[in-house]
N, C-alpha and C. Protein backbone atom coordinates (compact mmCIF):
# COMPACT_ATOMS: atom_id res chain seq x y z
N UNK A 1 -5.86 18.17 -11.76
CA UNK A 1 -5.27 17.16 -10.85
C UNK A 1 -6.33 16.23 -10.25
N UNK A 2 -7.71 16.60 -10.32
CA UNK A 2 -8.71 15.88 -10.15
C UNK A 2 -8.72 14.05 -10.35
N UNK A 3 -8.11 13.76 -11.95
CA UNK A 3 -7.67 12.67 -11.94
C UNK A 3 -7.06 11.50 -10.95
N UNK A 4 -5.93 12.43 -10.84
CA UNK A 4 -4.82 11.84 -10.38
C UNK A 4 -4.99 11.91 -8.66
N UNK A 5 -6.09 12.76 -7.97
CA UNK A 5 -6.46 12.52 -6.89
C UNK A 5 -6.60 10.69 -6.40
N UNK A 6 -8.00 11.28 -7.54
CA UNK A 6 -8.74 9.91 -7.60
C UNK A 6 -8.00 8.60 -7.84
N UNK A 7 -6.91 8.34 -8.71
CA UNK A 7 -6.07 7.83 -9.06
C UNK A 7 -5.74 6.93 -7.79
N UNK A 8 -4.90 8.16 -7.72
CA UNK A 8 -3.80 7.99 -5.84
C UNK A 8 -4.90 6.94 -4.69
N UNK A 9 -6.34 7.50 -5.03
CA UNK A 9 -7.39 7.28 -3.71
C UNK A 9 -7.15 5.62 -4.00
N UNK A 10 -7.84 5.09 -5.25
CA UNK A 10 -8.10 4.10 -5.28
C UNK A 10 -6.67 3.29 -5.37
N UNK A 11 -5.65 3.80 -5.73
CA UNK A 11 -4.55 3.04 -5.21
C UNK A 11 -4.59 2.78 -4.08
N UNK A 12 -4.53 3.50 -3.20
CA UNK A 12 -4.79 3.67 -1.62
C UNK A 12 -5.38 2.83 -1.21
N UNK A 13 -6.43 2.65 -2.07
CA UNK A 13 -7.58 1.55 -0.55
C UNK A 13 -7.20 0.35 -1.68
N UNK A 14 -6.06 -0.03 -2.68
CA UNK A 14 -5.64 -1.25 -2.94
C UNK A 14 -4.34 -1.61 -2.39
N UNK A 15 -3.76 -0.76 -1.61
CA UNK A 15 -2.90 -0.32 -0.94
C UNK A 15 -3.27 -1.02 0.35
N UNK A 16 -4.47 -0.57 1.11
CA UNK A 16 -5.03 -1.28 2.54
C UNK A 16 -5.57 -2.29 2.04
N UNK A 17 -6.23 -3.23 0.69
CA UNK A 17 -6.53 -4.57 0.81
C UNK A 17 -5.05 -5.16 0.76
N UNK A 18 -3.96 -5.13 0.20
CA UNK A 18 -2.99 -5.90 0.10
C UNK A 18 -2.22 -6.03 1.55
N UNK A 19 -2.14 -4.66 2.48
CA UNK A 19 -1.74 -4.89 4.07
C UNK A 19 -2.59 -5.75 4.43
N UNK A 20 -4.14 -5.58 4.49
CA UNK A 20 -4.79 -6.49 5.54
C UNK A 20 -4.48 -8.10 5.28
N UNK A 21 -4.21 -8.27 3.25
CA UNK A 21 -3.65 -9.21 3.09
C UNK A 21 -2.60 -9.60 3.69
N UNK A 22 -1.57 -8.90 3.78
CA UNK A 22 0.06 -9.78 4.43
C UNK A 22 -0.27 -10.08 5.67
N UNK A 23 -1.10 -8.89 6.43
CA UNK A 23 -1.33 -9.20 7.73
C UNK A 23 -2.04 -10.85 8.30
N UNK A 24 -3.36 -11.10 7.28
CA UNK A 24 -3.45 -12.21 7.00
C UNK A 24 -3.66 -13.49 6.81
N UNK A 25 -2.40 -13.40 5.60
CA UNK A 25 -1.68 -14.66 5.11
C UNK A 25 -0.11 -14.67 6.61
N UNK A 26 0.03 -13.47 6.99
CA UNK A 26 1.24 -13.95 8.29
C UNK A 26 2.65 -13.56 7.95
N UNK A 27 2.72 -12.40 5.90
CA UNK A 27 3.56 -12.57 5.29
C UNK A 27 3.93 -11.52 5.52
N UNK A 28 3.41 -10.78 6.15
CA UNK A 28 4.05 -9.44 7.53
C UNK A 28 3.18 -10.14 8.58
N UNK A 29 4.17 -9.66 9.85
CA UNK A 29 3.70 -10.11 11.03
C UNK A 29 2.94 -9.14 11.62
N UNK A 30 2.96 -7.40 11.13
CA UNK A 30 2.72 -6.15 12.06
C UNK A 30 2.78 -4.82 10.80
N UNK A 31 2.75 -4.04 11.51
CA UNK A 31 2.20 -3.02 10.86
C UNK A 31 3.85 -2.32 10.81
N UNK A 32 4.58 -2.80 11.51
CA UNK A 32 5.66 -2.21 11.68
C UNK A 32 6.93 -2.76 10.66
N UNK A 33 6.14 -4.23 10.34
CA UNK A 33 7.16 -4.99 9.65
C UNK A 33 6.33 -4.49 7.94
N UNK A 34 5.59 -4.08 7.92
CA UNK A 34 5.09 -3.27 6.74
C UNK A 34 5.52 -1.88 6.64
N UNK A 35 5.70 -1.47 7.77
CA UNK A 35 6.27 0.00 7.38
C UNK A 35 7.79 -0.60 6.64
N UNK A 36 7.85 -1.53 7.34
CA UNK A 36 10.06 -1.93 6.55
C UNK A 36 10.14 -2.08 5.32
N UNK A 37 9.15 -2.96 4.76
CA UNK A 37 8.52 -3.26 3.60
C UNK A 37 8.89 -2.07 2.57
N UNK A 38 7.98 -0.95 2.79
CA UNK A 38 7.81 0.09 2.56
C UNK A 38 8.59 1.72 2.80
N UNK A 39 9.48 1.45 3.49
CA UNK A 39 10.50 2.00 4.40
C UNK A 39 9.91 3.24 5.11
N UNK A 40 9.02 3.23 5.60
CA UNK A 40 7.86 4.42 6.10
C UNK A 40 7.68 3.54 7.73
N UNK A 41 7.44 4.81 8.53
CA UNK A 41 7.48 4.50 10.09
C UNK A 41 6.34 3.77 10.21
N UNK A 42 5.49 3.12 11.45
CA UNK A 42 4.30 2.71 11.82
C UNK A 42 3.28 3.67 11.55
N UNK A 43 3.85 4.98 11.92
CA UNK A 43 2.53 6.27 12.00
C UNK A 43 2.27 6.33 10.75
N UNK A 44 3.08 6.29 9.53
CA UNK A 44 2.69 6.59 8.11
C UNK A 44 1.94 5.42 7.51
N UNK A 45 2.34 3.96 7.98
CA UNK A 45 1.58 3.46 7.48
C UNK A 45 -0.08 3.02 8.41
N UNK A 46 -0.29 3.88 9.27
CA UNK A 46 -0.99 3.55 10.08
C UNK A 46 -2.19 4.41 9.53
N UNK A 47 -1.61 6.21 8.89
CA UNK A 47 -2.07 6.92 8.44
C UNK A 47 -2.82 6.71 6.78
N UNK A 48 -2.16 5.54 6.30
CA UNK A 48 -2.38 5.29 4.89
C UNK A 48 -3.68 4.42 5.38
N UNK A 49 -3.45 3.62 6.37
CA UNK A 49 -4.37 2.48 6.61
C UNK A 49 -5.59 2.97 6.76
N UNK A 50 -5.86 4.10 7.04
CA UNK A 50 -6.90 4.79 7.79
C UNK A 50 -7.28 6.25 6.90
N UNK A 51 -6.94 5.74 5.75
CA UNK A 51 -7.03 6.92 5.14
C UNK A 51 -6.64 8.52 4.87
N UNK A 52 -6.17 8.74 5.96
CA UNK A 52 -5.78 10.04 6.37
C UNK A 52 -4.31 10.57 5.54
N UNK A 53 -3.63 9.40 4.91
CA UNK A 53 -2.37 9.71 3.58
C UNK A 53 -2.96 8.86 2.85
N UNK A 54 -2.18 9.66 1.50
CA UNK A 54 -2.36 8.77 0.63
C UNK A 54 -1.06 8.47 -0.20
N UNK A 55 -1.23 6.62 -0.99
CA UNK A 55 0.18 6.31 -1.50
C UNK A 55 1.00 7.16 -2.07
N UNK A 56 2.79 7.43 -2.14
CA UNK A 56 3.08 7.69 -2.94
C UNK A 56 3.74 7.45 -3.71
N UNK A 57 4.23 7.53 -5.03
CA UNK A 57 4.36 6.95 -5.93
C UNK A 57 5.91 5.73 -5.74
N UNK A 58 6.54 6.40 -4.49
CA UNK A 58 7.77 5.86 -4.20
C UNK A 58 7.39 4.50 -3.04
N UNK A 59 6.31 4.90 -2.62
CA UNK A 59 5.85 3.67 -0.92
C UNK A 59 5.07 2.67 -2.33
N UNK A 60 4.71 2.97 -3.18
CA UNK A 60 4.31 2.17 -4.27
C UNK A 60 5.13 0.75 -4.54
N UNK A 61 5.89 1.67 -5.30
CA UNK A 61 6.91 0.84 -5.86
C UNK A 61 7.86 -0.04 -5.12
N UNK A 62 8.29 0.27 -3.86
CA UNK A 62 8.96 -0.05 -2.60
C UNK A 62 7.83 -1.58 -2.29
N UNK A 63 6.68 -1.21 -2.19
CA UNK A 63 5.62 -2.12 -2.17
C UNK A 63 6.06 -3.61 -3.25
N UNK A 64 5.73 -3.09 -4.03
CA UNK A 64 5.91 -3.74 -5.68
C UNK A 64 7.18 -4.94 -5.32
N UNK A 65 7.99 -3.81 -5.32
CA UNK A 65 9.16 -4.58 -5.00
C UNK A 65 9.72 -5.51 -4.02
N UNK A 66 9.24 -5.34 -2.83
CA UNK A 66 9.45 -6.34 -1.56
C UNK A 66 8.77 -6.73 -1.58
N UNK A 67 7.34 -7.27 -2.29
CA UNK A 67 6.21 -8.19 -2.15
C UNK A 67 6.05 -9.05 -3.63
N UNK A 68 5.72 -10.12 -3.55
CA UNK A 68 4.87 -10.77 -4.85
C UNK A 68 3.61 -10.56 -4.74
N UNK A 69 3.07 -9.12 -4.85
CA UNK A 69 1.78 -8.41 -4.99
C UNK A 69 1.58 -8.00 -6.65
N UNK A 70 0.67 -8.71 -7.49
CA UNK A 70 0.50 -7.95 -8.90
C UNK A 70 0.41 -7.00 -9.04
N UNK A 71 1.66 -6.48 -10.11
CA UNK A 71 1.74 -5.03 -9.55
C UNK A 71 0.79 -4.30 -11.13
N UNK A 72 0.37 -4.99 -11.64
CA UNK A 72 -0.76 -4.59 -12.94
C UNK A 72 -1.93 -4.37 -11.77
N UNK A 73 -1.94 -5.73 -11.30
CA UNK A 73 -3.30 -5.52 -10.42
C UNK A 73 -3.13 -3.91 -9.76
N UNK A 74 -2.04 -4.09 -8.67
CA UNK A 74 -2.08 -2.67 -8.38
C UNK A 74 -2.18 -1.41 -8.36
N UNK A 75 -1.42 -1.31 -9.90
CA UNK A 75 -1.61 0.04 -10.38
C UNK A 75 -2.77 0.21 -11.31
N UNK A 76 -3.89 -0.57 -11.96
CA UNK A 76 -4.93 -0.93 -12.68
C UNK A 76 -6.45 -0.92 -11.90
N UNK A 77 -6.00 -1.95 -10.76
CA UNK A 77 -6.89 -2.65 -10.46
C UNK A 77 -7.86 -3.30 -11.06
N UNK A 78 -7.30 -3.64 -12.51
CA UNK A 78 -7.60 -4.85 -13.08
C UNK A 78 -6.30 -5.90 -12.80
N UNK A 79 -7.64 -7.27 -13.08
CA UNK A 79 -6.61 -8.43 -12.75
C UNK A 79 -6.13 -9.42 -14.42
């Protein structure tokens, strides 16, 4: 599972460049209007922000989907 740690991690901190992005560009106003985004409370995404969770495969896609975020980029992190 070593992989797929690592995997998850670096999703994660492409996960916190794309929040600090909406935050911003203004295309979330709050951390709260990102949890909606994502359908996860403030604390969870507060916890992702900060490392302490990490994405999962469902706050992903939820992502993907309510944003025009590349979602190759995302799950790759190639562009």
């Amino acid at each position: 599972h070593m992989a797929s740690k690592v995997f998850k991690t670096k999703m994660t901190r492409r996960f916190v460049e794309v929040l600090k992005y909406l935050l911003m560009s203004e295309a979330a106003r709050s951390k709260i209007e990102i949890g909606l985004l994502i359908d996860q409370s403030l604390q969870v995404v507060s916890k992702l922000l900060t490392g302490k969770r990490i994405i999962t495969l469902e706050q992903t896609q939820k992502l993907i989907l309510n944003t025009n975020i590349n979602s190759h980029w995302f799950i790759t992190g190639e562009v």
